[in-house]
PDB file of N, CA and C in Angstrom:
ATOM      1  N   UNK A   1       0.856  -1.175   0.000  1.00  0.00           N
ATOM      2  CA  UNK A   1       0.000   0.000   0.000  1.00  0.00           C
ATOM      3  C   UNK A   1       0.901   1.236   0.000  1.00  0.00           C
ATOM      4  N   UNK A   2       0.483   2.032  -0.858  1.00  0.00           N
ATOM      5  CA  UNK A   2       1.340   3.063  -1.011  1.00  0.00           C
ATOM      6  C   UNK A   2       1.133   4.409  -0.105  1.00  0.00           C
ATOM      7  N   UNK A   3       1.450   5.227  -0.088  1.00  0.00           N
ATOM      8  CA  UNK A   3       1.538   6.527   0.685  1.00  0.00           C
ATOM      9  C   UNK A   3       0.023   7.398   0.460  1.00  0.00           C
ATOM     10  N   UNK A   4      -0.372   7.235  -0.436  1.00  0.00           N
ATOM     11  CA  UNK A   4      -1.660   7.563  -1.339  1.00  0.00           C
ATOM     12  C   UNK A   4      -2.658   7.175  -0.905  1.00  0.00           C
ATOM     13  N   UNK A   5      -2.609   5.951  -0.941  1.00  0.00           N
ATOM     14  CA  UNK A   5      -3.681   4.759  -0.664  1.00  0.00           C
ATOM     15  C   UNK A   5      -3.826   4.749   0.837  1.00  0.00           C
ATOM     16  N   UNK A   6      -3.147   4.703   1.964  1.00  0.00           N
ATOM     17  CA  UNK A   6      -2.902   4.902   2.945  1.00  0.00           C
ATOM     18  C   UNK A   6      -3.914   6.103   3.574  1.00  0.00           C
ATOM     19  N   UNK A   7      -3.134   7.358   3.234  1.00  0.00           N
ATOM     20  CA  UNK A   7      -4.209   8.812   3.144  1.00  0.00           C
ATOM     21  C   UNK A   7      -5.484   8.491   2.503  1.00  0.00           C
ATOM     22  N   UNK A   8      -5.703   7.899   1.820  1.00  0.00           N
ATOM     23  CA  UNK A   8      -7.003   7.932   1.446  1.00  0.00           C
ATOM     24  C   UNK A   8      -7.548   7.093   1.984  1.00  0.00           C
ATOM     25  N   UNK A   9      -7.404   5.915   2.669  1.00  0.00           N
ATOM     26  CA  UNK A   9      -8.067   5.403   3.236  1.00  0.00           C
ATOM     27  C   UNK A   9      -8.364   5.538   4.910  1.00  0.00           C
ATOM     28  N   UNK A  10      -7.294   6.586   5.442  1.00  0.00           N
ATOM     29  CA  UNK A  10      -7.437   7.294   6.311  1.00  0.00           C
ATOM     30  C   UNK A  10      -8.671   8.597   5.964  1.00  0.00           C
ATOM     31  N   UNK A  11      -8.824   9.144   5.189  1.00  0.00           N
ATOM     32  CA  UNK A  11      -9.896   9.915   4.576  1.00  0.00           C
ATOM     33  C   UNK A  11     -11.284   9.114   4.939  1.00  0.00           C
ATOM     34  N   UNK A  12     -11.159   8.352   4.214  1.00  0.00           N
ATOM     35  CA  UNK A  12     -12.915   7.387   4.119  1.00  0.00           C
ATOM     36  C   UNK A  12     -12.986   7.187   5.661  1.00  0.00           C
ATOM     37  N   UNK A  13     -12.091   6.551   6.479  1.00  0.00           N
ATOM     38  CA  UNK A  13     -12.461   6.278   7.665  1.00  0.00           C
ATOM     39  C   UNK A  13     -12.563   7.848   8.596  1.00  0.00           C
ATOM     40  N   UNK A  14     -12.304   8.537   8.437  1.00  0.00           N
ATOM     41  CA  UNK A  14     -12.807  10.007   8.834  1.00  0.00           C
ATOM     42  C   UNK A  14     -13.722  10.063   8.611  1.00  0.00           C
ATOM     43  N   UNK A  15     -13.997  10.317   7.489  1.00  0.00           N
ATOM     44  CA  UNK A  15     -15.861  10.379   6.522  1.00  0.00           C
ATOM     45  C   UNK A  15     -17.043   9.525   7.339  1.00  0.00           C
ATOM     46  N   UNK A  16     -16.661   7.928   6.988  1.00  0.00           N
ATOM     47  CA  UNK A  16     -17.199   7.212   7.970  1.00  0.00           C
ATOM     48  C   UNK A  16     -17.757   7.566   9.299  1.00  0.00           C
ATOM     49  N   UNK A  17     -16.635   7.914   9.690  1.00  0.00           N
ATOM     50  CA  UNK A  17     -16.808   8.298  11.401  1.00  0.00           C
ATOM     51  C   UNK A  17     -17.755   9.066  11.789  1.00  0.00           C
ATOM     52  N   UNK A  18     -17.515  10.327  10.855  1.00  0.00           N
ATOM     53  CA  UNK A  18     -18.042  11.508  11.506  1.00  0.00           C
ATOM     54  C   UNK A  18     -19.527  10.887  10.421  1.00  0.00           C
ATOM     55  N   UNK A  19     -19.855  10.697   9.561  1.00  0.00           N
ATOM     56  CA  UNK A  19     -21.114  10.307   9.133  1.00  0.00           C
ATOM     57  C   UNK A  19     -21.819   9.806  10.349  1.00  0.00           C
ATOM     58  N   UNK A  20     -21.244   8.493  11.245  1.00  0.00           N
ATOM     59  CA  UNK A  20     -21.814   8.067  12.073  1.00  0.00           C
ATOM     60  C   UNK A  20     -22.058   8.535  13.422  1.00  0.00           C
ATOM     61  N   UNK A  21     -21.257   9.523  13.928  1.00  0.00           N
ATOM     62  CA  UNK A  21     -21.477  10.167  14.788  1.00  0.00           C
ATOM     63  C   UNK A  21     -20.355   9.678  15.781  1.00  0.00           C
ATOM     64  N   UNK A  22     -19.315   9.007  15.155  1.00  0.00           N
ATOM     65  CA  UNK A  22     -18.186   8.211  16.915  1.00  0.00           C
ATOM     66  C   UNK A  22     -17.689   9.285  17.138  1.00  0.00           C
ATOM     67  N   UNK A  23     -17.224   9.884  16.581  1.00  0.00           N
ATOM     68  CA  UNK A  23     -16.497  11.225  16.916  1.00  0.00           C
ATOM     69  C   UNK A  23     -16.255  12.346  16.734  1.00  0.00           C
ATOM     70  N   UNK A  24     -15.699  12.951  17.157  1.00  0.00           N
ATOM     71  CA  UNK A  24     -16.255  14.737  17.082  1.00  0.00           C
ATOM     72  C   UNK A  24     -15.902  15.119  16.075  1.00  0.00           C
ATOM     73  N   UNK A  25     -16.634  16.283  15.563  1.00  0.00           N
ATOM     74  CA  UNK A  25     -17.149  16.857  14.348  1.00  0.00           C
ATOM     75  C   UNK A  25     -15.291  17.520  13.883  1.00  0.00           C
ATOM     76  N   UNK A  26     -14.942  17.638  12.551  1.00  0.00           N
ATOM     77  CA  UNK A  26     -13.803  18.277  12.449  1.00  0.00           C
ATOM     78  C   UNK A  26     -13.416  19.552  12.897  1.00  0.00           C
ATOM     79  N   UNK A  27     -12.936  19.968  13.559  1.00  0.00           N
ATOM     80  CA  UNK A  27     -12.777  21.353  13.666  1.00  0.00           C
ATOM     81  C   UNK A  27     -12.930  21.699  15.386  1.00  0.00           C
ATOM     82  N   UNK A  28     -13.830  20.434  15.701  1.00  0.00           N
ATOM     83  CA  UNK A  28     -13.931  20.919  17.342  1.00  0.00           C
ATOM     84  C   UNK A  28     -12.168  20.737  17.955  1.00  0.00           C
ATOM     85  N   UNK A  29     -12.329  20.932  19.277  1.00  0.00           N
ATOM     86  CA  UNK A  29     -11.077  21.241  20.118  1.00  0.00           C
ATOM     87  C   UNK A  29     -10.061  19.702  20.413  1.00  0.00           C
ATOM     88  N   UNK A  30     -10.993  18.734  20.366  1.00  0.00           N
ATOM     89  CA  UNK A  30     -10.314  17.781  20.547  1.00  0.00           C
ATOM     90  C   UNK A  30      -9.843  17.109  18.896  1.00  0.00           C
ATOM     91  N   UNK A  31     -10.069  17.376  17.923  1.00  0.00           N
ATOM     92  CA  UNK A  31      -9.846  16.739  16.875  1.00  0.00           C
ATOM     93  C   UNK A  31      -8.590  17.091  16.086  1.00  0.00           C
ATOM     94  N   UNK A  32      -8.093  16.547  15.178  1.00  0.00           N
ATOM     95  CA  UNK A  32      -6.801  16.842  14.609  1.00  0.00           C
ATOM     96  C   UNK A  32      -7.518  17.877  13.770  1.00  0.00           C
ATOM     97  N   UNK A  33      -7.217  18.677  13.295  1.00  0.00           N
ATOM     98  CA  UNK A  33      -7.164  19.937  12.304  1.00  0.00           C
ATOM     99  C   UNK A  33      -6.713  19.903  10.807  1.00  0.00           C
ATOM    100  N   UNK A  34      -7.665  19.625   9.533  1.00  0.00           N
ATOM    101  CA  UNK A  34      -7.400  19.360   8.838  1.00  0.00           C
ATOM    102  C   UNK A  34      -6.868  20.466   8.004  1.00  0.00           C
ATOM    103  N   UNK A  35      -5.854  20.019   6.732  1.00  0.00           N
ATOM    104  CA  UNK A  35      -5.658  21.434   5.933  1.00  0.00           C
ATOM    105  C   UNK A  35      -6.316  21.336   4.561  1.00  0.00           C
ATOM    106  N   UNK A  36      -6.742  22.661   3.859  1.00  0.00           N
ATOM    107  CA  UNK A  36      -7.747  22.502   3.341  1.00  0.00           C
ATOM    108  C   UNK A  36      -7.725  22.028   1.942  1.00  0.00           C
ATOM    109  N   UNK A  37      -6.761  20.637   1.840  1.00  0.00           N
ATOM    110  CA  UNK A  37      -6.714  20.006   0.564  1.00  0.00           C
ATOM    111  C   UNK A  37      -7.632  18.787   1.054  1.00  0.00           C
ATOM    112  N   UNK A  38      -7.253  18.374   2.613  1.00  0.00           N
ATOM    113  CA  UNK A  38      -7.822  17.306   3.159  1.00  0.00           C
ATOM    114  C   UNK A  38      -9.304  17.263   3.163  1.00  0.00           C
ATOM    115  N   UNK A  39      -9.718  18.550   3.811  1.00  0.00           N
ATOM    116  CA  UNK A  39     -11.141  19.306   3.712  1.00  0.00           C
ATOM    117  C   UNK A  39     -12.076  18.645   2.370  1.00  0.00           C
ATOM    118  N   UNK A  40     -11.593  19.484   1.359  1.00  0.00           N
ATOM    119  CA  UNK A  40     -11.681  19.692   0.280  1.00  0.00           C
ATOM    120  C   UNK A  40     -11.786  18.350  -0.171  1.00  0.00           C
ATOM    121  N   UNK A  41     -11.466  17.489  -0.082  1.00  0.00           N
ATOM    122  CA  UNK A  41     -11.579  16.031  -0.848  1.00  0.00           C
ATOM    123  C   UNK A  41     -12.139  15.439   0.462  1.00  0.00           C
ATOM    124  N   UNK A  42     -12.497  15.374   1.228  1.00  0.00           N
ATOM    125  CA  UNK A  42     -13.765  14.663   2.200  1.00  0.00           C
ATOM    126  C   UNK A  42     -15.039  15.779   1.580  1.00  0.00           C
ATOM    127  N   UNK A  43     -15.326  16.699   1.097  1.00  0.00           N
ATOM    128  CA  UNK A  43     -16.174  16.810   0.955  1.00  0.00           C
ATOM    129  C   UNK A  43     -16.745  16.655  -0.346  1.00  0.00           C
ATOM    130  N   UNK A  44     -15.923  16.341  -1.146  1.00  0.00           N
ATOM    131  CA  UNK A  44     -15.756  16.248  -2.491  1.00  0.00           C
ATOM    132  C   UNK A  44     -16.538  14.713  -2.441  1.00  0.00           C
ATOM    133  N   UNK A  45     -15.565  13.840  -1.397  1.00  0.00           N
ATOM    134  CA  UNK A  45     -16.211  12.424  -1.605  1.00  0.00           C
ATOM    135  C   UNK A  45     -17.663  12.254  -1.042  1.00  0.00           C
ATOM    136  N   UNK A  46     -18.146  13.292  -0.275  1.00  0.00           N
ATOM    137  CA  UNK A  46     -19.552  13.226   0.470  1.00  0.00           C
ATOM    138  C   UNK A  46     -20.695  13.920  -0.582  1.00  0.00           C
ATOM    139  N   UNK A  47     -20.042  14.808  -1.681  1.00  0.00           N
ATOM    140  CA  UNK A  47     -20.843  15.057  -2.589  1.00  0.00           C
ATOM    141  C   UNK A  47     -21.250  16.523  -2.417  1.00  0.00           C
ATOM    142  N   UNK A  48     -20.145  17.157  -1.699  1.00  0.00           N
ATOM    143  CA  UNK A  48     -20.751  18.727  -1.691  1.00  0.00           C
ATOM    144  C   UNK A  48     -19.389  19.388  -2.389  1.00  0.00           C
ATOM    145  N   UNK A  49     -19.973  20.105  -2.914  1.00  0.00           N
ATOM    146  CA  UNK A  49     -20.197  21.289  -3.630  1.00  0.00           C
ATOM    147  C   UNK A  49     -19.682  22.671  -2.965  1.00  0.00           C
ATOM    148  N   UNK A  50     -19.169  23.761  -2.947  1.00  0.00           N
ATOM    149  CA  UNK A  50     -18.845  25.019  -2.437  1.00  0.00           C
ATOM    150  C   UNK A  50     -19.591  25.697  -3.727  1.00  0.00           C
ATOM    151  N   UNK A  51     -20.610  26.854  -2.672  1.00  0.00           N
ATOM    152  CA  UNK A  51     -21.839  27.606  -3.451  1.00  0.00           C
ATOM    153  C   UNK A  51     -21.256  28.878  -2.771  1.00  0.00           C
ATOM    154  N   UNK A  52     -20.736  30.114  -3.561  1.00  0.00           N
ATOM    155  CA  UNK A  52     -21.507  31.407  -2.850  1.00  0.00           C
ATOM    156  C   UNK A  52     -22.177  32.063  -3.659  1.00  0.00           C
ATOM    157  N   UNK A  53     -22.768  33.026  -2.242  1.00  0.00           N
ATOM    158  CA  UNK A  53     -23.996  33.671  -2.638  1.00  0.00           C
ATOM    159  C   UNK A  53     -23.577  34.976  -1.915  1.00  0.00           C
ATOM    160  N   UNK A  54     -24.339  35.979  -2.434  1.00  0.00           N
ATOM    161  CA  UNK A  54     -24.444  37.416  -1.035  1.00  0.00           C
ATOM    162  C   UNK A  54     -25.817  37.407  -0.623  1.00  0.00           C
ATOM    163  N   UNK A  55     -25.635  37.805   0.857  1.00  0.00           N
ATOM    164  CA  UNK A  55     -26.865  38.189   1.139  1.00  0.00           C
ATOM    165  C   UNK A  55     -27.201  39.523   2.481  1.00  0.00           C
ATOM    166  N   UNK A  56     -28.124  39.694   2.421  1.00  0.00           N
ATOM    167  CA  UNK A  56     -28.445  40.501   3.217  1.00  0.00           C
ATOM    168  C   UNK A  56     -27.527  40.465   4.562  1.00  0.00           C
ATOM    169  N   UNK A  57     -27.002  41.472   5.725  1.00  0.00           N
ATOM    170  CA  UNK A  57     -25.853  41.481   6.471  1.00  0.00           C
ATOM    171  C   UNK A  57     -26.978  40.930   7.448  1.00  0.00           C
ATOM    172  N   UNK A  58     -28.955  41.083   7.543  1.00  0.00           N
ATOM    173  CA  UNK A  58     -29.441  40.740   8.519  1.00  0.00           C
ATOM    174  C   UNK A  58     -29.618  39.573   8.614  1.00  0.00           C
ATOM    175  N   UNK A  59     -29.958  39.113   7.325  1.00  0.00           N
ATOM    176  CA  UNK A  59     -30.260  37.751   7.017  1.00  0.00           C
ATOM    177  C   UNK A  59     -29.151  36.589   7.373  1.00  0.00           C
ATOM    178  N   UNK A  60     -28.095  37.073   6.948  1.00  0.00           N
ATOM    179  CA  UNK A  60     -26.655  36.104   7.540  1.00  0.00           C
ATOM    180  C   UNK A  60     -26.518  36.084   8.814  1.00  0.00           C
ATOM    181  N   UNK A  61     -26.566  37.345   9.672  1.00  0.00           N
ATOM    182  CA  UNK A  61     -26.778  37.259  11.269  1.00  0.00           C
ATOM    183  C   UNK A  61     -27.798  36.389  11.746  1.00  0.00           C
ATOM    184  N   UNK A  62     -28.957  35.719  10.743  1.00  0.00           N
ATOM    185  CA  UNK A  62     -30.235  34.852  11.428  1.00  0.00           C
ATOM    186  C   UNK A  62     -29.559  33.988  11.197  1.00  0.00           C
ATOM    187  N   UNK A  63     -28.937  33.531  10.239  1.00  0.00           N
ATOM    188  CA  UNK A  63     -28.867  32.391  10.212  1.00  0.00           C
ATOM    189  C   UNK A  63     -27.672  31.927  10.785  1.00  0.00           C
ATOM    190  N   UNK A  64     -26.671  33.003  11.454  1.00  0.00           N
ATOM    191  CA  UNK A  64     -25.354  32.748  12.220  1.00  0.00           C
ATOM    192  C   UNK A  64     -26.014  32.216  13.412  1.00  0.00           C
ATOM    193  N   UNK A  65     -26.661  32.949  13.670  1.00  0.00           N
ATOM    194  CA  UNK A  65     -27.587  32.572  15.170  1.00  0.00           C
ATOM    195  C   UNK A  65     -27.820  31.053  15.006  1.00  0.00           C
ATOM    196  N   UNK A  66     -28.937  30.906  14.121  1.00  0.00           N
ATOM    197  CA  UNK A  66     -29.391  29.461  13.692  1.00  0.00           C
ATOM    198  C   UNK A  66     -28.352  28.246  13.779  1.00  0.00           C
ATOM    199  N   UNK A  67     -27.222  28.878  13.358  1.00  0.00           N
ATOM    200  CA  UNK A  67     -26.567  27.665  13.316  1.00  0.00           C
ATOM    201  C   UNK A  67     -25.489  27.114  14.286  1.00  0.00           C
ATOM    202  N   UNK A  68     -25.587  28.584  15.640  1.00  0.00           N
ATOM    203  CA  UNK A  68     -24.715  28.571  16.293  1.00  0.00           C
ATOM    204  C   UNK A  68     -25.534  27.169  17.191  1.00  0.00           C
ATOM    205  N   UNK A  69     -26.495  27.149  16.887  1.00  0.00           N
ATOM    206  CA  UNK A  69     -27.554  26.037  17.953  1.00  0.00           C
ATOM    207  C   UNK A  69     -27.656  24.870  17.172  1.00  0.00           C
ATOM    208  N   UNK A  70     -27.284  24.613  16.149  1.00  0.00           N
ATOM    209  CA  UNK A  70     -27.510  23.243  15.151  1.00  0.00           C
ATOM    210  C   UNK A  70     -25.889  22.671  15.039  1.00  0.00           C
ATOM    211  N   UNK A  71     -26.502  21.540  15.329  1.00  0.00           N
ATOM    212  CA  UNK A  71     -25.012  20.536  15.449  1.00  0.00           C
ATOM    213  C   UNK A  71     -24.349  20.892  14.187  1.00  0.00           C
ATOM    214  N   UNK A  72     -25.034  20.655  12.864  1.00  0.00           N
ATOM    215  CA  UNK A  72     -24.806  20.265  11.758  1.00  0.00           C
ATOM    216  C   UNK A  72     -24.085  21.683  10.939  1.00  0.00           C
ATOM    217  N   UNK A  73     -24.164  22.926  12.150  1.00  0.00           N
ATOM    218  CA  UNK A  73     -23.419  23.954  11.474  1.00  0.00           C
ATOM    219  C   UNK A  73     -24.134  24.976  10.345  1.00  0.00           C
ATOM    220  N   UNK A  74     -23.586  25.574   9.603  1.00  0.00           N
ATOM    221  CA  UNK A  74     -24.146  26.237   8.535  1.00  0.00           C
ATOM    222  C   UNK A  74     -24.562  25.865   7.808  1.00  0.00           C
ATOM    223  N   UNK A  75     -23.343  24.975   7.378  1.00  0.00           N
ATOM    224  CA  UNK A  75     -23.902  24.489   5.579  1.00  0.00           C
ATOM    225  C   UNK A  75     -25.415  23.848   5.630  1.00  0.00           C
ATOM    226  N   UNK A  76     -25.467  22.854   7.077  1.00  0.00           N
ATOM    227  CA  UNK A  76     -27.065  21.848   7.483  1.00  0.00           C
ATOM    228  C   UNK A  76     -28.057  22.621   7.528  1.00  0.00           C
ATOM    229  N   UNK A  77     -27.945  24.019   8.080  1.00  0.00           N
ATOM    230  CA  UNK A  77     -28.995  24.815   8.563  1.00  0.00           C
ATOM    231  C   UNK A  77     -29.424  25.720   6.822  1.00  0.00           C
ATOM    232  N   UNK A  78     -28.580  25.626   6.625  1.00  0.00           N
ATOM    233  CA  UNK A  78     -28.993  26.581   5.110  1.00  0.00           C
ATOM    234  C   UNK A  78     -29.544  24.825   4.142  1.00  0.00           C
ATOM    235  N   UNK A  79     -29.168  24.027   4.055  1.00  0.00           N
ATOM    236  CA  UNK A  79     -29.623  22.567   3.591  1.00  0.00           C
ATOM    237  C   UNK A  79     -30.760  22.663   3.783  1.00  0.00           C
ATOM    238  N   UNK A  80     -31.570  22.383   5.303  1.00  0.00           N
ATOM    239  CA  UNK A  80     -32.499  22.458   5.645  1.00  0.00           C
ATOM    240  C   UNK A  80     -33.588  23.516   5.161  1.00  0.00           C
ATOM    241  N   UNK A  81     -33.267  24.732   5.084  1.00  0.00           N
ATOM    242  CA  UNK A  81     -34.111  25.571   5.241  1.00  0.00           C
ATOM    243  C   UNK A  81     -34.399  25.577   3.236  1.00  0.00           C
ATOM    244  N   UNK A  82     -33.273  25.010   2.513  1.00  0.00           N
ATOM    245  CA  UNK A  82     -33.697  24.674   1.316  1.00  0.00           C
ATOM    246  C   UNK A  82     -34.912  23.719   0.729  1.00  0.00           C
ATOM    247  N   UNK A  83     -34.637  22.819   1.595  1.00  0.00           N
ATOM    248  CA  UNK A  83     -35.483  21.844   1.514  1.00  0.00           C
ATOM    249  C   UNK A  83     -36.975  22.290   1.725  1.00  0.00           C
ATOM    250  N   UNK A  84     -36.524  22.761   3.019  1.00  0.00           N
ATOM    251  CA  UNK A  84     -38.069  23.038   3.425  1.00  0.00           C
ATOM    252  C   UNK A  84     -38.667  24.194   2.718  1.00  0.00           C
ATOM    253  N   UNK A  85     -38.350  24.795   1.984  1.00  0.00           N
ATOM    254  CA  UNK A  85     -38.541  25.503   0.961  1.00  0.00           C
ATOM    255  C   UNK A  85     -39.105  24.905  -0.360  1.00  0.00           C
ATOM    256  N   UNK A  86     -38.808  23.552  -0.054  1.00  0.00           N
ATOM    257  CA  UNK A  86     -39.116  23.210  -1.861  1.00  0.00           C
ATOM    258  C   UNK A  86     -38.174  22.467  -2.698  1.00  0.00           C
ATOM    259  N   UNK A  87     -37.031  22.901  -2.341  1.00  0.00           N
ATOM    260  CA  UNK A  87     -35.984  22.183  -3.574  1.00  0.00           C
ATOM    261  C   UNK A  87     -35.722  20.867  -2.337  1.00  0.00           C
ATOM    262  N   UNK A  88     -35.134  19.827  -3.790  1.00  0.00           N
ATOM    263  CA  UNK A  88     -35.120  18.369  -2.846  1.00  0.00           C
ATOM    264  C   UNK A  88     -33.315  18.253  -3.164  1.00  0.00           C
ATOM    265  N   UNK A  89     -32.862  16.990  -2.124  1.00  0.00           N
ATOM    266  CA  UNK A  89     -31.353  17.137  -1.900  1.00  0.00           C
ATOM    267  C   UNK A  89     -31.269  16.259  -2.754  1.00  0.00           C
TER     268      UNK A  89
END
């Protein structure tokens, strides 16, 4: 197994993990700190996408709020509120 293969299969079992909930979310205090090539290809393999948009300075403060209370963070809370809007994932 090469050096490659190795990292990447250290990747999936990250992915895994945090899909399932064993362990803490990336970025919290106890977790290793990824850099953002690592980022970037776990989310790549989960199927997201990087979207911007502008929006209103009030509207981003609701939803900073919103998401300061949702496990799932920003990206989940803006997901959600898509959905429930109408468009499907």
């Amino acid at each position: 197994m090469n050096k490659f293969q190795l990292e990447q299969t250290k990747a999936f079992k990250l992915a895994n993990d945090l899909k399932q909930g064993g362990k803490p979310r990336v970025g919290a205090a106890e977790g290793p700190k990824l850099d953002r090539r690592e980022q970037r290809k776990l989310d790549q393999a989960k199927g997201l996408v990087p979207f911007a948009c502008k929006l209103d300075e009030k509207l981003v403060t609701q939803l900073k709020e919103r998401a300061a209370n949702h496990e799932g963070g920003l990206s989940e809370v803006l997901a959600e509120l898509l959905v429930a809007a109408g468009l499907e994932r």
